[in-house]
C-alpha atoms as a PDB file:
ATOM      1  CA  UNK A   1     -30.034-144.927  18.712  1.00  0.00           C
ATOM      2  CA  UNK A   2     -30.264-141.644  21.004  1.00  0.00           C
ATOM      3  CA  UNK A   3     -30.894-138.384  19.296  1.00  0.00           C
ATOM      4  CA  UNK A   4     -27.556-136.355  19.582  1.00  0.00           C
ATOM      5  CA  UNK A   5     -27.547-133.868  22.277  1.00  0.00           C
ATOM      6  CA  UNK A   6     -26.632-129.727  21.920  1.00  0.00           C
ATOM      7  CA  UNK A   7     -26.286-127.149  23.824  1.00  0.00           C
ATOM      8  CA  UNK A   8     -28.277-124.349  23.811  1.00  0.00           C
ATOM      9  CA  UNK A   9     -26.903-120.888  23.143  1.00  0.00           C
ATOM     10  CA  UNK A  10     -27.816-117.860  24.505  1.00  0.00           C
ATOM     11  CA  UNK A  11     -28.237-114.940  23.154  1.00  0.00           C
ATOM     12  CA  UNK A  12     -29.184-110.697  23.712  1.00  0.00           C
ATOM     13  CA  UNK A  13     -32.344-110.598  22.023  1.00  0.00           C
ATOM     14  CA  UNK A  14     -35.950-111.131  22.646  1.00  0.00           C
ATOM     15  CA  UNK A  15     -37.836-113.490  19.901  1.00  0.00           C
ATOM     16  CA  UNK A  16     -41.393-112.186  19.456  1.00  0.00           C
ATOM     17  CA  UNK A  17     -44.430-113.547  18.139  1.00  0.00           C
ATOM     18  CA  UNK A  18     -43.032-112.950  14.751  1.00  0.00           C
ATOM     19  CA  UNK A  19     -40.221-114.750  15.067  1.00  0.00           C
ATOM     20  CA  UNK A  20     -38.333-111.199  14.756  1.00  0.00           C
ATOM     21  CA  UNK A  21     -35.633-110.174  18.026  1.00  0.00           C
ATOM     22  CA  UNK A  22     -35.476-106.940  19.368  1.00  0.00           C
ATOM     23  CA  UNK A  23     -32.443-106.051  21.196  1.00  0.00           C
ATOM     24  CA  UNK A  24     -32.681-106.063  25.364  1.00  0.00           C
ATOM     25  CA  UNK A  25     -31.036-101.962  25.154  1.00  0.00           C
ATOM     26  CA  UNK A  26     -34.009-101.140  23.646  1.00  0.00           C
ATOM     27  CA  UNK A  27     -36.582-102.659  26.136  1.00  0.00           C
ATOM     28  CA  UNK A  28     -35.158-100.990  28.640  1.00  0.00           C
ATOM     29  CA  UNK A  29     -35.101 -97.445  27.086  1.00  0.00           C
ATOM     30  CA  UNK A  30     -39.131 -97.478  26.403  1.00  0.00           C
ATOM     31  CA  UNK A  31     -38.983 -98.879  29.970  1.00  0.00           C
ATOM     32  CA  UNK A  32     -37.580 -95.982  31.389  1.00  0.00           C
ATOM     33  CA  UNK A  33     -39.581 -93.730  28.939  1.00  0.00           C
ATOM     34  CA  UNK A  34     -42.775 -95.020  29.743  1.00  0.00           C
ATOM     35  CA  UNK A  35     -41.561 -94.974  33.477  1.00  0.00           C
ATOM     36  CA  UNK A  36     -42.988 -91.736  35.619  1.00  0.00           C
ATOM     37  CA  UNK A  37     -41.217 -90.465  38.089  1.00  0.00           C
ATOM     38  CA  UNK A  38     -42.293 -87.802  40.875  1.00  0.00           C
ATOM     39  CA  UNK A  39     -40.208 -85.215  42.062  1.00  0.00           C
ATOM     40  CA  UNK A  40     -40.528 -85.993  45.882  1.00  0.00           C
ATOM     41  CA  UNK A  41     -37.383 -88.075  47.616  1.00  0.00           C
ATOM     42  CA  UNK A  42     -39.609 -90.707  49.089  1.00  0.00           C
ATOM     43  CA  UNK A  43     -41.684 -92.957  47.399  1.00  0.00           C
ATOM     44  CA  UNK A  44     -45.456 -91.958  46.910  1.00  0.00           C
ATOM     45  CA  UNK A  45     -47.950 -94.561  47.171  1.00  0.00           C
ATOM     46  CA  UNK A  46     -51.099 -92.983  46.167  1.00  0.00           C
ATOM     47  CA  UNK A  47     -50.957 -90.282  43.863  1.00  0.00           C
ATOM     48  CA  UNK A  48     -54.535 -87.802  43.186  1.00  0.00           C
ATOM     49  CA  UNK A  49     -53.916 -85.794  39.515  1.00  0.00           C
ATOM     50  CA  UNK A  50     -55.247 -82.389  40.186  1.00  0.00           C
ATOM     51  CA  UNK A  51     -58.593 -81.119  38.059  1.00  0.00           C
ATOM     52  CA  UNK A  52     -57.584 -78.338  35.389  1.00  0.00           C
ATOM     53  CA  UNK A  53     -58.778 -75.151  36.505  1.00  0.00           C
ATOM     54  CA  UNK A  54     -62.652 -74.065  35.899  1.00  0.00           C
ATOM     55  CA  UNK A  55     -61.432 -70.361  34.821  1.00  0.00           C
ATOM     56  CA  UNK A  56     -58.981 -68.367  32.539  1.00  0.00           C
ATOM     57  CA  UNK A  57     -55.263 -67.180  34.666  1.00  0.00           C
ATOM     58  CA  UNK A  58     -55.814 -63.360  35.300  1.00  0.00           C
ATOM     59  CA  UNK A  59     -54.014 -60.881  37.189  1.00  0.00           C
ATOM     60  CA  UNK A  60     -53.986 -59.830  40.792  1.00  0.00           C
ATOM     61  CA  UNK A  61     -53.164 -56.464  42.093  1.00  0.00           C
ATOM     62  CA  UNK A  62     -50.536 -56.633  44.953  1.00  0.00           C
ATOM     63  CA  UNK A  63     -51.207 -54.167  47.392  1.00  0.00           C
ATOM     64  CA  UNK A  64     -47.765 -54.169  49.479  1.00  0.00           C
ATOM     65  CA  UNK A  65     -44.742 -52.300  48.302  1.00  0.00           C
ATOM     66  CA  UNK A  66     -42.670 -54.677  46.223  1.00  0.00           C
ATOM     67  CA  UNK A  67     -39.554 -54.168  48.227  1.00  0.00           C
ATOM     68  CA  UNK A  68     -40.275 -54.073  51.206  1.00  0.00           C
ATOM     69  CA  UNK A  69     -37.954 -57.627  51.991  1.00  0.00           C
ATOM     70  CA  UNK A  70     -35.536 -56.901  50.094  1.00  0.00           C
ATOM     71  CA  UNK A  71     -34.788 -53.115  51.064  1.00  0.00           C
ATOM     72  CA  UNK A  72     -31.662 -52.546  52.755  1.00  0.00           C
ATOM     73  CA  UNK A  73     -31.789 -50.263  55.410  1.00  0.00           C
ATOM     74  CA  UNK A  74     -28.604 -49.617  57.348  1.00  0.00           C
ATOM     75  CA  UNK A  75     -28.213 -49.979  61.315  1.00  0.00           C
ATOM     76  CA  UNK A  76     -27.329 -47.390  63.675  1.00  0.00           C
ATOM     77  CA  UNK A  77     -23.959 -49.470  64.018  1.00  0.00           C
ATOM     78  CA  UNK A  78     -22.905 -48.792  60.365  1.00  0.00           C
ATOM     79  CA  UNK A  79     -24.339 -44.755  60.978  1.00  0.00           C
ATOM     80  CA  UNK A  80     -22.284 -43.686  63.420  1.00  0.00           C
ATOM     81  CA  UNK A  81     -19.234 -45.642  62.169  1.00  0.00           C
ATOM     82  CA  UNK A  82     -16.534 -43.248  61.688  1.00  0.00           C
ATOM     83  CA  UNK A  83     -14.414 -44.655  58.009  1.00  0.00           C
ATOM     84  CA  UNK A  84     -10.720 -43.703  58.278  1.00  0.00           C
ATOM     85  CA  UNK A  85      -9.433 -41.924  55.239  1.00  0.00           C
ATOM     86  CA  UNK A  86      -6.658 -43.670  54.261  1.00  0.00           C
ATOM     87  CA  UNK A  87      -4.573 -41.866  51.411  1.00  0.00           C
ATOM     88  CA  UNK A  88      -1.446 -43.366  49.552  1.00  0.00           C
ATOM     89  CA  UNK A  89       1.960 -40.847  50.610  1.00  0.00           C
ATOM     90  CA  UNK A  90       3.120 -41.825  47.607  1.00  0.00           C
ATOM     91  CA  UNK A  91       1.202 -40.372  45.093  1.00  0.00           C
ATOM     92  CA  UNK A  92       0.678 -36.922  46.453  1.00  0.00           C
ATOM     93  CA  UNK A  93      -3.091 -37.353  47.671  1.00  0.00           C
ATOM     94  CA  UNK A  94      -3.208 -34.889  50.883  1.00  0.00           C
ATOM     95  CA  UNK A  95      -6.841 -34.704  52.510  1.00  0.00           C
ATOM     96  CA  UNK A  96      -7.671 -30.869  53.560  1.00  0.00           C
ATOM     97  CA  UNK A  97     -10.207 -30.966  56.149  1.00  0.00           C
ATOM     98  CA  UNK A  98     -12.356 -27.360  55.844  1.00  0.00           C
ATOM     99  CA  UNK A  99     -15.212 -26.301  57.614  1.00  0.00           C
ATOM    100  CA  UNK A 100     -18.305 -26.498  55.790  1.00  0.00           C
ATOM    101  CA  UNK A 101     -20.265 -23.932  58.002  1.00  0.00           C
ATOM    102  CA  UNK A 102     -18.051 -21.290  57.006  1.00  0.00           C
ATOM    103  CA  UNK A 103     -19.625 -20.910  53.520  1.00  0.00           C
ATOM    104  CA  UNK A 104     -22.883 -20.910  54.627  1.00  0.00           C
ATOM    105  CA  UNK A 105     -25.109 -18.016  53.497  1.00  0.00           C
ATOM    106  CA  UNK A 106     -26.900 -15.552  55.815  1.00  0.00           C
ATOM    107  CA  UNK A 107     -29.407 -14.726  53.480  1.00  0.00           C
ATOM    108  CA  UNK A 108     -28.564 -10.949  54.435  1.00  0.00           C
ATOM    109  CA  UNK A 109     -27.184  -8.629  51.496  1.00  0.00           C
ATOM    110  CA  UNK A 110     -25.304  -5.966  52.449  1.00  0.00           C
ATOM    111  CA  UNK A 111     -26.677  -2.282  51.071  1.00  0.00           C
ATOM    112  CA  UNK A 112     -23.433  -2.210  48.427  1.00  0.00           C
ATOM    113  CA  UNK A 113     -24.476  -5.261  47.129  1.00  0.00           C
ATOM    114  CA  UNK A 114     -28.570  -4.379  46.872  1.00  0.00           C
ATOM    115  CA  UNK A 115     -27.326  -1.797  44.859  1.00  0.00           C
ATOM    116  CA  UNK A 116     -25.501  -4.424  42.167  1.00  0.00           C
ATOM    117  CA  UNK A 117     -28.890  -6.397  42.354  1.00  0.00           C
ATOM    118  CA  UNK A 118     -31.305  -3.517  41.264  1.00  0.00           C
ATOM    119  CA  UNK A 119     -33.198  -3.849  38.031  1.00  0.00           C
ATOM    120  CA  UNK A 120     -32.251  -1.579  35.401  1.00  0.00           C
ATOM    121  CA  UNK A 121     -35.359   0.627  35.141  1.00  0.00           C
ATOM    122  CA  UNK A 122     -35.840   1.806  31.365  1.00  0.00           C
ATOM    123  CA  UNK A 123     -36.851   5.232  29.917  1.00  0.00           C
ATOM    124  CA  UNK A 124     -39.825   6.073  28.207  1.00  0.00           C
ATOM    125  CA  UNK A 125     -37.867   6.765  24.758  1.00  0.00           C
ATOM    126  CA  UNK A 126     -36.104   3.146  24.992  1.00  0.00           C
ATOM    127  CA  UNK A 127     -39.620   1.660  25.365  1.00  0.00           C
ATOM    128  CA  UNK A 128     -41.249   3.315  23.082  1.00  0.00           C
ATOM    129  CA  UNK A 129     -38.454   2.450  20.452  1.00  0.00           C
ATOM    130  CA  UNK A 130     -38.770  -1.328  21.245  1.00  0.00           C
ATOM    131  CA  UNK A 131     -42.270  -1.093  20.781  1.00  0.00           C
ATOM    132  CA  UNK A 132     -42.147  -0.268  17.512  1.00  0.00           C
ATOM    133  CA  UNK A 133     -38.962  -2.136  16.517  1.00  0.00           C
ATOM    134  CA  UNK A 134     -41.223  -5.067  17.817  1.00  0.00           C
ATOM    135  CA  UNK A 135     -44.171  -4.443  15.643  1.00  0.00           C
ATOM    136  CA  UNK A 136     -44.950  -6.975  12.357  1.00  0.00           C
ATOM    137  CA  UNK A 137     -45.691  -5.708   9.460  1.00  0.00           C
ATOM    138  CA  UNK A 138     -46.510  -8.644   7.609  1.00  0.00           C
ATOM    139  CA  UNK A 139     -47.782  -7.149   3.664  1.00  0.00           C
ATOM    140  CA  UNK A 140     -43.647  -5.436   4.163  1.00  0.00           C
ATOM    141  CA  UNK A 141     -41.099  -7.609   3.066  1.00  0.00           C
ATOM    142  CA  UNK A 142     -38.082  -7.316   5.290  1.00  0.00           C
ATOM    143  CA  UNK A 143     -34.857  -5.036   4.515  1.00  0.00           C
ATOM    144  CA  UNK A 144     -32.094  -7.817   3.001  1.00  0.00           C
ATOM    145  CA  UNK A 145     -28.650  -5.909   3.599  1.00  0.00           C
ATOM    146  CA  UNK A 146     -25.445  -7.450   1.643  1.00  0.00           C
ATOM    147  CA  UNK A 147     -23.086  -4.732   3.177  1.00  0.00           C
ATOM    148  CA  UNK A 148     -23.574  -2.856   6.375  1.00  0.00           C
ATOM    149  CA  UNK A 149     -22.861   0.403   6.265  1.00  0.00           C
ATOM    150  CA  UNK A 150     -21.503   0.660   9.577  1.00  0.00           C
ATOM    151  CA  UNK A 151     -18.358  -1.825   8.807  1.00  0.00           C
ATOM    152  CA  UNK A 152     -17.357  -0.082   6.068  1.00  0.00           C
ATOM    153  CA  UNK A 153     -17.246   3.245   7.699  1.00  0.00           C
ATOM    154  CA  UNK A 154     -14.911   2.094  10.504  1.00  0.00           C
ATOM    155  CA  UNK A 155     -12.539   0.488   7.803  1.00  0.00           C
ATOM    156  CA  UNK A 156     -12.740   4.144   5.890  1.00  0.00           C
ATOM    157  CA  UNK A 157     -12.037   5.514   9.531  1.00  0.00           C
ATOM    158  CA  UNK A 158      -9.406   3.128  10.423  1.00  0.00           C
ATOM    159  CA  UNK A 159      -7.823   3.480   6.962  1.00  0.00           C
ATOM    160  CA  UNK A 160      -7.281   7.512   7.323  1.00  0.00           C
ATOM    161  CA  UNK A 161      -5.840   6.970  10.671  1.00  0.00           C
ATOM    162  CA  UNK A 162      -3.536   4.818   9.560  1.00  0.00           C
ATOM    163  CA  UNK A 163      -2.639   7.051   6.513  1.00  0.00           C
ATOM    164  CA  UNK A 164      -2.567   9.905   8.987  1.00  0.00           C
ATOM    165  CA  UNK A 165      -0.025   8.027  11.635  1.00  0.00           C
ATOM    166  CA  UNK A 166       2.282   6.971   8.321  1.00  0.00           C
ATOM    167  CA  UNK A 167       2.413  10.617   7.230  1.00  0.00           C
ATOM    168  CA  UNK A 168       3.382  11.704  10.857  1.00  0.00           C
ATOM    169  CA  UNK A 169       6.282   9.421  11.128  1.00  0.00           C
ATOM    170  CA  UNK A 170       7.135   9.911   7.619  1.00  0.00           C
ATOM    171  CA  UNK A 171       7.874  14.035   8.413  1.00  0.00           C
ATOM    172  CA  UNK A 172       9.354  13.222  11.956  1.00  0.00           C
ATOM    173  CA  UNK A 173      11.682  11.519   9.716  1.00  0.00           C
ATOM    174  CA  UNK A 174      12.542  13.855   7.596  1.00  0.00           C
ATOM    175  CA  UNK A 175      12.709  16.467  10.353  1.00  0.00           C
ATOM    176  CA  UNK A 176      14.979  14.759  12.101  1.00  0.00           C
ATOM    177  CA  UNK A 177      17.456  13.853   9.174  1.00  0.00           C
ATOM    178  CA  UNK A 178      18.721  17.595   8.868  1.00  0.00           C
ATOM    179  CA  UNK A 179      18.932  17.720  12.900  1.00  0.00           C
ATOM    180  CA  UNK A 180      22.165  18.290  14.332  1.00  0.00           C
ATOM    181  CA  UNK A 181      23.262  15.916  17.628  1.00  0.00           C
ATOM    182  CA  UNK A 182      23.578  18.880  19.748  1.00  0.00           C
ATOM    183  CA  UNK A 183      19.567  19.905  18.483  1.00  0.00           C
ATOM    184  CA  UNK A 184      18.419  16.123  19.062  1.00  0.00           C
ATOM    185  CA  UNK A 185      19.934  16.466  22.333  1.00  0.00           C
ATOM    186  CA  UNK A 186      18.137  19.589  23.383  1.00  0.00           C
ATOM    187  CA  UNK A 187      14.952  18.382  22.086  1.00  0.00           C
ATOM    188  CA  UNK A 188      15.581  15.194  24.272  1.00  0.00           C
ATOM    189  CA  UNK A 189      15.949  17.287  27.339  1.00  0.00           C
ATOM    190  CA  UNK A 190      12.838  19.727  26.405  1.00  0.00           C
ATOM    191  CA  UNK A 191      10.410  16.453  26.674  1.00  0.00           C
ATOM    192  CA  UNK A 192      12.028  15.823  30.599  1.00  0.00           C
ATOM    193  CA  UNK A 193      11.204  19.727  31.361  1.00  0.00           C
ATOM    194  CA  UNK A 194       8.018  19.254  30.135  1.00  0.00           C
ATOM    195  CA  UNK A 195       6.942  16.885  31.659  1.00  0.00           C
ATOM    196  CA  UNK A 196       7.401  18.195  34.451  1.00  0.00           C
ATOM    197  CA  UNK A 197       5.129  20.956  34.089  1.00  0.00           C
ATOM    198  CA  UNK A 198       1.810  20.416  35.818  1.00  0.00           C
ATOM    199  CA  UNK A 199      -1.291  20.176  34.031  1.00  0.00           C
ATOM    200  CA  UNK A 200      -4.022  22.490  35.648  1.00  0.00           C
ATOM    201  CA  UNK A 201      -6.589  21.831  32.868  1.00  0.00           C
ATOM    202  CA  UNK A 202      -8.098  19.341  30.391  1.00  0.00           C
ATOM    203  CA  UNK A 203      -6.085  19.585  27.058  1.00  0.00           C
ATOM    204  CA  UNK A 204     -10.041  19.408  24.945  1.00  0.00           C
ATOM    205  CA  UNK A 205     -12.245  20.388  27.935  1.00  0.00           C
ATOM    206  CA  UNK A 206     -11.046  23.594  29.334  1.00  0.00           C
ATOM    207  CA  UNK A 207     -13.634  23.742  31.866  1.00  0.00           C
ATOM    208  CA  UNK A 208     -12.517  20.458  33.251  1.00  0.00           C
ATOM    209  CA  UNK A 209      -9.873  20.974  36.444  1.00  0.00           C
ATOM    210  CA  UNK A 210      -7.528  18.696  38.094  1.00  0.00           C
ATOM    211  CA  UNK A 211      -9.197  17.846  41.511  1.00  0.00           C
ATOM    212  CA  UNK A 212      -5.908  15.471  42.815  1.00  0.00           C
ATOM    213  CA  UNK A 213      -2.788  13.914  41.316  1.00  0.00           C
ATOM    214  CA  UNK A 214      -1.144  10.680  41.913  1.00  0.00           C
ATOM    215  CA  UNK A 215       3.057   9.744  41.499  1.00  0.00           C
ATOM    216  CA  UNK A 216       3.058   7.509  38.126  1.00  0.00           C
ATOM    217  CA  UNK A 217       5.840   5.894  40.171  1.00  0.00           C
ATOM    218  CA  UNK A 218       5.540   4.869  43.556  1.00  0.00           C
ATOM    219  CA  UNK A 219       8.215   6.212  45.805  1.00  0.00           C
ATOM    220  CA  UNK A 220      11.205   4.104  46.063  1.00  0.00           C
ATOM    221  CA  UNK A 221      12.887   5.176  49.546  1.00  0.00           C
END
């Protein structure tokens, strides 16, 4: 009787020694990990592995200038290209062309103007009295003020002129109150006459005089 025949099966594993199977996806992945490849396009025969170097990387001084390929230096065609300024007419942008050489200095000053530049030359008094406003005592402690003096004189001052100007207007007042129209209006017309008087001399400084006279108003014809 003949044995009975099968058919063999195939399968997508490898058997091993063991008896184990390891899948054919995984062959090929340590294949193509174990698998060098160079970075040159064609195919490279013989290959030399170069020694490691006998010394320690250090660096070298470069003696050009760093940018010298890279600096951009314009032509003589984009120098002497004349760029056409090109404002929008509706927004109100108007270009005034001026002439710069008409603000250039001379580096001449004119004799009214040396006179503005002098140095203020200072006495002997006003140097002496910095000098010693300038000098440190160190064993004297320094004047503390809380008030100055000086303040609270001018508001004394400013106070008795204003008590002064009240009490004026207050007997104007009065003065006027028991004035008849007919007096108002002659007083009215004694201010017009005199100010039309001329004045000759200083009203404090008599020996002050008038030396010309200008129109408050200029003349209207």
């Amino acid at each position: 009787m003949a044995p009975p025949i099968t058919q063999p099966t195939t399968t997508n594993s490898n058997s091993t020694t063991n008896g184990s199977t390891i899948p054919t996806n995984r062959l090929e992945r340590e294949a193509k990990k174990h698998d060098r490849r160079s970075d040159i396009v064609c195919r490279v025969r013989y290959t030399n592995v170069l020694p490691d170097l006998p010394f320690d990387p250090k660096f070298l001084r470069y003696p050009f200038n760093q940018d010298r390929f890279v600096r951009y230096k314009p032509t003589s065609l984009e120098k002497n290209y004349r760029w056409d300024l090109l404002t929008e007419h509706d927004v109100g942008v108007e270009i005034d062309l001026i002439n710069p050489d008409a603000y250039a200095t001379t580096g001449q000053i004119t004799e009214d103007d040396e006179k503005l530049l002098e140095e203020e030359t200072a006495s002997p008094a006003n140097l002496k009295r910095s000098l010693l406003n300038k000098r440190s005592v160190p064993w004297l402690r320094k004047t503390e003020y809380i008030s100055t003096e000086q303040s609270s004189l001018k508001s004394s001052i400013k106070l008795g002129e204003v008590r002064l100007s009240s009490a004026k207007e207050k007997l104007r007042e009065e003065s006027l109150r028991y004035l008849t129209k007919d007096r108002i209006l002659q007083i009215i017309e004694e201010g017009f006459d005199t100010a039309k008087t001329p004045l000759e001399k200083h009203y404090t400084k008599p020996s002050v005089v008038k030396l010309e006279e200008w129109p408050l108003f200029p003349d209207f014809d």
